[in-house]
C-alpha atoms as a PDB file:
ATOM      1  CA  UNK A   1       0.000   0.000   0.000  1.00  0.00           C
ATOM      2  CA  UNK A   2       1.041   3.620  -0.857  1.00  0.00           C
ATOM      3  CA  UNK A   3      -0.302   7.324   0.478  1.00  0.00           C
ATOM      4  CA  UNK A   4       0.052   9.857  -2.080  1.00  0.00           C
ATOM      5  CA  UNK A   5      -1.113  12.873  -1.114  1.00  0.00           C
ATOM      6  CA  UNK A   6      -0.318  17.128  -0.780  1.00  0.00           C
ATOM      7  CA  UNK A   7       1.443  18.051   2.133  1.00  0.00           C
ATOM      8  CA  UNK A   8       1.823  21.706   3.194  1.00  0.00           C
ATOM      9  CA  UNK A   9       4.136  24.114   5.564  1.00  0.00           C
ATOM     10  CA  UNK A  10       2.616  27.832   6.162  1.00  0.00           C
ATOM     11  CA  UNK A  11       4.711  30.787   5.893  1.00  0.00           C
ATOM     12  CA  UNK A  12       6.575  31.420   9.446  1.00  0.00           C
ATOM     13  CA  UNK A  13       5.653  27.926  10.990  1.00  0.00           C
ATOM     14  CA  UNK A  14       7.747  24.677  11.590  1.00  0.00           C
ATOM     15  CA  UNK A  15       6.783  20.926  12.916  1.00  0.00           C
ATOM     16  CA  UNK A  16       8.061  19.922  16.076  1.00  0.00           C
ATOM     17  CA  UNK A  17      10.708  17.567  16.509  1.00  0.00           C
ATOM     18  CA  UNK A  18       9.305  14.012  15.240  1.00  0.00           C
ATOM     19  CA  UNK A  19      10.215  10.520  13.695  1.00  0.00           C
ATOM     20  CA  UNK A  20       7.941   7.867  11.244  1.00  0.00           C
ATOM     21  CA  UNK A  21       8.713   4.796  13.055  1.00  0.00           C
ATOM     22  CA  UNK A  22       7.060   2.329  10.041  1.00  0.00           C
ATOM     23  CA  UNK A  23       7.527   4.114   7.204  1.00  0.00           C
ATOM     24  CA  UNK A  24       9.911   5.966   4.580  1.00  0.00           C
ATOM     25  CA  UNK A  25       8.443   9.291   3.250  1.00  0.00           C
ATOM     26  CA  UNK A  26       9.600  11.046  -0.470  1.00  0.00           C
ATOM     27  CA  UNK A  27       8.724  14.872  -1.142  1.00  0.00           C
ATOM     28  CA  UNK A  28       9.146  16.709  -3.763  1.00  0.00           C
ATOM     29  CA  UNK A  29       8.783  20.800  -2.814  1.00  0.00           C
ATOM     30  CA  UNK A  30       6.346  22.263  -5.752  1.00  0.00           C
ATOM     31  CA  UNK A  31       5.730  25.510  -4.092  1.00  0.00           C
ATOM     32  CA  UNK A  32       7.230  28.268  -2.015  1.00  0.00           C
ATOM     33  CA  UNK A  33      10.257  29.961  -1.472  1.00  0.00           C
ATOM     34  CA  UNK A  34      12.425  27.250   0.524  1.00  0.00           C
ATOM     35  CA  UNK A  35      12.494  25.216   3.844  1.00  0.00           C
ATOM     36  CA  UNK A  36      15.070  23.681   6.006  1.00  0.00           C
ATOM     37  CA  UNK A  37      15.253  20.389   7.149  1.00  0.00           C
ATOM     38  CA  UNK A  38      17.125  19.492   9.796  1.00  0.00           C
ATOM     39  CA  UNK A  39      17.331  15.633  10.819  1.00  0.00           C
ATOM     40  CA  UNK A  40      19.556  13.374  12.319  1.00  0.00           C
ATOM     41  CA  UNK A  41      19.660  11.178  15.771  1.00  0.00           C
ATOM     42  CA  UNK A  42      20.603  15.052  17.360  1.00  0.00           C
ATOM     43  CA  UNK A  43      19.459  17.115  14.070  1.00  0.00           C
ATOM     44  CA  UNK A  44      22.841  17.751  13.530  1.00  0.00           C
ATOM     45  CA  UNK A  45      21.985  18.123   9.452  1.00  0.00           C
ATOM     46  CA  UNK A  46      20.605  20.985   7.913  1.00  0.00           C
ATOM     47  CA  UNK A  47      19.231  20.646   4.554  1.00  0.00           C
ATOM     48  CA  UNK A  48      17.911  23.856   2.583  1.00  0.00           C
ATOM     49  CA  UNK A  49      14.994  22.866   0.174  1.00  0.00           C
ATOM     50  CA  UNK A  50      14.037  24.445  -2.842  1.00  0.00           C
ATOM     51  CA  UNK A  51      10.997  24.200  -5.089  1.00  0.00           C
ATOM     52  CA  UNK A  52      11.874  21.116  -7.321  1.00  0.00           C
ATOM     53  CA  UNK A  53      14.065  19.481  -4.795  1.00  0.00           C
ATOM     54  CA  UNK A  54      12.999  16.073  -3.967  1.00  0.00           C
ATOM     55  CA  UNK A  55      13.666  14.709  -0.270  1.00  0.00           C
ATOM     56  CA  UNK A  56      13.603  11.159   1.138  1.00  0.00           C
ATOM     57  CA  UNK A  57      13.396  10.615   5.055  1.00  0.00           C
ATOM     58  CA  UNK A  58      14.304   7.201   6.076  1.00  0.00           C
ATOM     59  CA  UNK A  59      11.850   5.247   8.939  1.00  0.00           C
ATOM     60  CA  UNK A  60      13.201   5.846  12.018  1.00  0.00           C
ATOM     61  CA  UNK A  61      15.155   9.039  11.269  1.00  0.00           C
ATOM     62  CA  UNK A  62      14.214  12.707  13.727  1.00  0.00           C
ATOM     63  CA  UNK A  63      13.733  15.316  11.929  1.00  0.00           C
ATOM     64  CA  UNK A  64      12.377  19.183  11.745  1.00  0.00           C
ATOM     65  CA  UNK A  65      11.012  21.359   8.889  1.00  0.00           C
ATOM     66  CA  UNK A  66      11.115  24.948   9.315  1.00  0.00           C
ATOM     67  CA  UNK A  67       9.794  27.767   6.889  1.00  0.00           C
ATOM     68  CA  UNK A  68      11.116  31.379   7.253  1.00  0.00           C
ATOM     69  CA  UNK A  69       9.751  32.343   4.656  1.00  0.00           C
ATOM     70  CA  UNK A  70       7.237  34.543   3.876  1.00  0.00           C
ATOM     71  CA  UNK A  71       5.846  32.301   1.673  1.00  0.00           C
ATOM     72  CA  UNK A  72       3.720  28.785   1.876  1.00  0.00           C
ATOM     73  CA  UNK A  73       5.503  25.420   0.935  1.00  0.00           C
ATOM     74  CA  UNK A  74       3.561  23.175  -0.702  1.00  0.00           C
ATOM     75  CA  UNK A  75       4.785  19.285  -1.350  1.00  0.00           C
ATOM     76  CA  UNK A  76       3.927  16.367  -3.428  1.00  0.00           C
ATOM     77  CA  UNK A  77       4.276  13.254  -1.079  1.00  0.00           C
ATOM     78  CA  UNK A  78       4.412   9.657  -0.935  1.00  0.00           C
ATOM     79  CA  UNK A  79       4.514   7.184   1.735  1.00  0.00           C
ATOM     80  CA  UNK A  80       5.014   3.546   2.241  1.00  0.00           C
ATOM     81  CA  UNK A  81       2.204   3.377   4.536  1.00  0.00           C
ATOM     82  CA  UNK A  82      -1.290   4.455   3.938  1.00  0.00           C
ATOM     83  CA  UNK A  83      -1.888   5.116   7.475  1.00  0.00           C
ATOM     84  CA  UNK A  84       1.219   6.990   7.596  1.00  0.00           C
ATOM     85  CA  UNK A  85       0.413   9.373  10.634  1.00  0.00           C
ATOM     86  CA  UNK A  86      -0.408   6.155  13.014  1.00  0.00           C
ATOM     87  CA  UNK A  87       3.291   5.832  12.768  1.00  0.00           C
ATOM     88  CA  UNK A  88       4.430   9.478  13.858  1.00  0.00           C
ATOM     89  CA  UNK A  89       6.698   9.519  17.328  1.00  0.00           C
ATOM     90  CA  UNK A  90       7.109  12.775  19.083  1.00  0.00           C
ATOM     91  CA  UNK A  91      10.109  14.156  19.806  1.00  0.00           C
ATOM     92  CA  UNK A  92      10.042  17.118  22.178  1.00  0.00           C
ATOM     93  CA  UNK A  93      13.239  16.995  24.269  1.00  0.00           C
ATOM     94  CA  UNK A  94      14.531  17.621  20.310  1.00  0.00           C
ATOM     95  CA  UNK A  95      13.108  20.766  19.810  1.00  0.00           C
ATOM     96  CA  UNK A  96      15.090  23.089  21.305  1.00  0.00           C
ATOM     97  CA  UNK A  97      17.826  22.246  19.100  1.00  0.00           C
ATOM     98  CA  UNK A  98      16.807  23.844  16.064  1.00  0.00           C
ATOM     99  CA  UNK A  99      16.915  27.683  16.220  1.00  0.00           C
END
């Protein structure tokens, strides 16, 4: 089974610090000015994404999207799980590490 499906990131908001522990998730950014994503077991990687970059997140792997931007991001996304949000973990003691 697959999820397919629009994902978006308004202008001047982020996600909290979270893992998928089940499932592998592809983007491709489609709209918007640009993100960062910062992941890793300590989100010691910072990634800047661009409309028309494509992005793969491993299972298992923390990570944060921010937008500081003034703009919305919009995303194209696919996961390997159709129920893809019954595998999210929360990761607050993470959060502070992203600025």
């Amino acid at each position: 089974m697959l999820w397919l499906g629009t994902i978006s990131l308004p202008a001047g908001r982020r996600t909290g610090a979270h893992c998928h522990e089940g499932h592998e998730t592809a983007l491709l950014m489609t709209a918007g000015r640009e993100i960062e994503i910062w992941s890793g077991a300590a989100l010691e990687r910072c990634e800047t994404i661009r409309p028309g970059d494509y992005l793969f997140i491993p299972a298992g792997v923390p990570h944060v999207a921010v937008n500081r931007s003034s703009e919305d991001a919009e995303f194209l996304g696919a996961r390997n799980d159709p129920a893809a949000n019954e595998s999210v973990v929360l990761m607050p003691e993470l959060d502070a590490i992203v600025p």
